[in-house]
C-alpha atoms as a PDB file:
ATOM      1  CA  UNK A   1     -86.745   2.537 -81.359  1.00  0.00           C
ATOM      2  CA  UNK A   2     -85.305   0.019 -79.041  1.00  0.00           C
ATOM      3  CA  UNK A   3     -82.766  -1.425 -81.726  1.00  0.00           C
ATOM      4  CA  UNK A   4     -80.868   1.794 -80.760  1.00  0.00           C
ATOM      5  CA  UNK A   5     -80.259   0.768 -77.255  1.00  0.00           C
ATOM      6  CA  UNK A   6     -77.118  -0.262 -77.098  1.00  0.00           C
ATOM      7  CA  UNK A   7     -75.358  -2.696 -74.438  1.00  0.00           C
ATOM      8  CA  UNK A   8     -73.925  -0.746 -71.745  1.00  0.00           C
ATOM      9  CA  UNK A   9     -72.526  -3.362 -69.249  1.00  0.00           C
ATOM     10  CA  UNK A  10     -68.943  -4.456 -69.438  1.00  0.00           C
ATOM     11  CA  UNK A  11     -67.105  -1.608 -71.653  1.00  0.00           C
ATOM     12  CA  UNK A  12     -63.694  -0.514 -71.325  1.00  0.00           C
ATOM     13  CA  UNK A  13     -64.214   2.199 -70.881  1.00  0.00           C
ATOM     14  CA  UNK A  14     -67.028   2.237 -69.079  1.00  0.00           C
ATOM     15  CA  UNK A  15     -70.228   3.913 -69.942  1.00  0.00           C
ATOM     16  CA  UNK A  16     -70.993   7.495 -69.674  1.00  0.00           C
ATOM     17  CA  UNK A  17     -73.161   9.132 -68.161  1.00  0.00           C
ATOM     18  CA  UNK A  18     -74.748  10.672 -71.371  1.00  0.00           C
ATOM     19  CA  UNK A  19     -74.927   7.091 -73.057  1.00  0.00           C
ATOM     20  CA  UNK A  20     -76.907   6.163 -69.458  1.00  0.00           C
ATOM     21  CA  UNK A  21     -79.493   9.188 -69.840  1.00  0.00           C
ATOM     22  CA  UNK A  22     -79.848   8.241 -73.845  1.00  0.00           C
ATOM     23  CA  UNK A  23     -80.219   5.016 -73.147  1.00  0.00           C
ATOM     24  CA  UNK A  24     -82.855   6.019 -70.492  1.00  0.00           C
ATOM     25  CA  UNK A  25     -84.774   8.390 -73.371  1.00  0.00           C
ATOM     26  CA  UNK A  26     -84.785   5.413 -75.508  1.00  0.00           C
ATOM     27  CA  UNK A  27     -86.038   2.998 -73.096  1.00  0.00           C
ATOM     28  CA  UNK A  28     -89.003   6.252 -72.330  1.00  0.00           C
ATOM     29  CA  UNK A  29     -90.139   6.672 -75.648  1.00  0.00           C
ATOM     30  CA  UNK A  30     -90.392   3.094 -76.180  1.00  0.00           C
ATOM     31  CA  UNK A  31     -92.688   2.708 -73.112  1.00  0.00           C
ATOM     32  CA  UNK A  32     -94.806   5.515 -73.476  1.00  0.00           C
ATOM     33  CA  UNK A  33     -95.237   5.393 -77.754  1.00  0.00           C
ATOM     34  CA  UNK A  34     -93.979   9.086 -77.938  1.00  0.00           C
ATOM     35  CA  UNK A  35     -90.931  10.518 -79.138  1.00  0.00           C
ATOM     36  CA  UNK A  36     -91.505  14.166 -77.348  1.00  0.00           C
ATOM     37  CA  UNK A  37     -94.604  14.356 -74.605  1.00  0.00           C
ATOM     38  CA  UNK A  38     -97.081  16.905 -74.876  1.00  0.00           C
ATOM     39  CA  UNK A  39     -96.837  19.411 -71.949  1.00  0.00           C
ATOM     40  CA  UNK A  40     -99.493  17.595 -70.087  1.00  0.00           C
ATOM     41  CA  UNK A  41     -97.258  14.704 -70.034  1.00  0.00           C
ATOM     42  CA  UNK A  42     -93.728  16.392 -70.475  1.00  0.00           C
ATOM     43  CA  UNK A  43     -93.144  16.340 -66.182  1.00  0.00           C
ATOM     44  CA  UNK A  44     -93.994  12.854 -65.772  1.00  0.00           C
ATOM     45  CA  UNK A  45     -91.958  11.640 -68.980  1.00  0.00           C
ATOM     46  CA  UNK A  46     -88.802  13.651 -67.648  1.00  0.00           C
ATOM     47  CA  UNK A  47     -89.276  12.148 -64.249  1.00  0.00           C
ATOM     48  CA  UNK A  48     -89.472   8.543 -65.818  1.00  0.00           C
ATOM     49  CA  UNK A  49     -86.013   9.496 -68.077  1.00  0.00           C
ATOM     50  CA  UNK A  50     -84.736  10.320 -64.619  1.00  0.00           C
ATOM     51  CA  UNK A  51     -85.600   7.179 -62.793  1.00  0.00           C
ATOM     52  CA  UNK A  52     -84.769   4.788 -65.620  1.00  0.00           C
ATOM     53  CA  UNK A  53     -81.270   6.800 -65.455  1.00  0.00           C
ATOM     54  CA  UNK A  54     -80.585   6.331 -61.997  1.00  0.00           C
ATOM     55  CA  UNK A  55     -81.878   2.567 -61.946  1.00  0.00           C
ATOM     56  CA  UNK A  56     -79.848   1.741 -64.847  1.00  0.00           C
ATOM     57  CA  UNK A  57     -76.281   3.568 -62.936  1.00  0.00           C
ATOM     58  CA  UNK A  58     -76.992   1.331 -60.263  1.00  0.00           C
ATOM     59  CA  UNK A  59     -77.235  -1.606 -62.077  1.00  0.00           C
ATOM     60  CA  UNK A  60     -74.054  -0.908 -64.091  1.00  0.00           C
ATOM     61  CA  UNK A  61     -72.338  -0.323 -60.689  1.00  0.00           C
ATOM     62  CA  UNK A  62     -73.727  -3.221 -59.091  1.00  0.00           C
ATOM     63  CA  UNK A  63     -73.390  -5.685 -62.012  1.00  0.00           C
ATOM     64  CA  UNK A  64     -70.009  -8.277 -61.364  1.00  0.00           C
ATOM     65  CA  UNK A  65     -68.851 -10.257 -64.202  1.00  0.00           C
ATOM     66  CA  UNK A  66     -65.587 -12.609 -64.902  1.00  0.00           C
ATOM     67  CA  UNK A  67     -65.374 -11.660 -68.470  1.00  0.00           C
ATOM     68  CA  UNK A  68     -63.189  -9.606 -70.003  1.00  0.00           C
ATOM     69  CA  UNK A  69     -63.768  -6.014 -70.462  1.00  0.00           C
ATOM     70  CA  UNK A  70     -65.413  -5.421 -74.656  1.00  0.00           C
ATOM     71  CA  UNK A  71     -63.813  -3.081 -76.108  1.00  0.00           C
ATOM     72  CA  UNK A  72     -65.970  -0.141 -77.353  1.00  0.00           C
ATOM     73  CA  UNK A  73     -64.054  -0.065 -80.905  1.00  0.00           C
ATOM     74  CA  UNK A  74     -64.289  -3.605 -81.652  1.00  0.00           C
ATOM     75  CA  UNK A  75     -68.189  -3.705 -80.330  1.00  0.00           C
ATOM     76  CA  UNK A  76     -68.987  -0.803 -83.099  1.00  0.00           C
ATOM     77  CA  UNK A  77     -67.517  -2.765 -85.782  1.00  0.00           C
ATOM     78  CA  UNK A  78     -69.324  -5.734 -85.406  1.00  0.00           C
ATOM     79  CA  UNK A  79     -72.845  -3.878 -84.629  1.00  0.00           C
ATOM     80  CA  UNK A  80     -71.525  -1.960 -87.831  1.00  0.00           C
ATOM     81  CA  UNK A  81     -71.163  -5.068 -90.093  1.00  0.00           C
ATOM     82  CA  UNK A  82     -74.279  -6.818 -88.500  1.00  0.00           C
ATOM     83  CA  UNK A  83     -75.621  -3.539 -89.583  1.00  0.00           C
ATOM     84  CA  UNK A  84     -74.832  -3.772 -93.671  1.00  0.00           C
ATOM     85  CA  UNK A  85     -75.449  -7.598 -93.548  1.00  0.00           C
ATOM     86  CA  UNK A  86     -79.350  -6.861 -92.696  1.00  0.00           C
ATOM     87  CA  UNK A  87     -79.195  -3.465 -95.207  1.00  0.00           C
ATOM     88  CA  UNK A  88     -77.696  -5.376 -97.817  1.00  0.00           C
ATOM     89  CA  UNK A  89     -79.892  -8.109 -99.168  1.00  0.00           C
END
């Protein structure tokens, strides 16, 4: 699941919102070995999406770097050809 997670930091432009929150899902499901809770566990998983969210916005805010900006075309391409390079033994 985690191999879907992609790099949010640095992106011109910069991440969205949505790509924050599915990031945040991701990061959930990994944690908790579900892909949907049960409606025992469905408040506490939201509430975890939530605060990953949040944590993760303020690190993107807060993080400073010198490097360049990536750019999000270029950084598809290569995860696309790293991609077929595993798939295609």
């Amino acid at each position: 699941m985690c191999r879907n997670i992609k790099s949010l930091a640095n992106l011109e432009p910069p991440a969205t919102e949505e790509e924050i929150r599915a990031a945040a899902l991701q990061y959930v499901r990994k944690v908790s070995g579900v892909n949907k809770p049960s409606k025992a566990n469905e408040a506490a998983f939201l509430a975890a999406v939530e605060a990953v969210t949040t944590a993760s916005t303020t690190l993107l805010a807060l993080l400073k770097t010198n490097a360049p900006p990536k750019n999000r075309e270029e950084e598809a391409a290569k995860a696309k050809a790293r991609s077929a390079k595993r798939f295609d033994r």
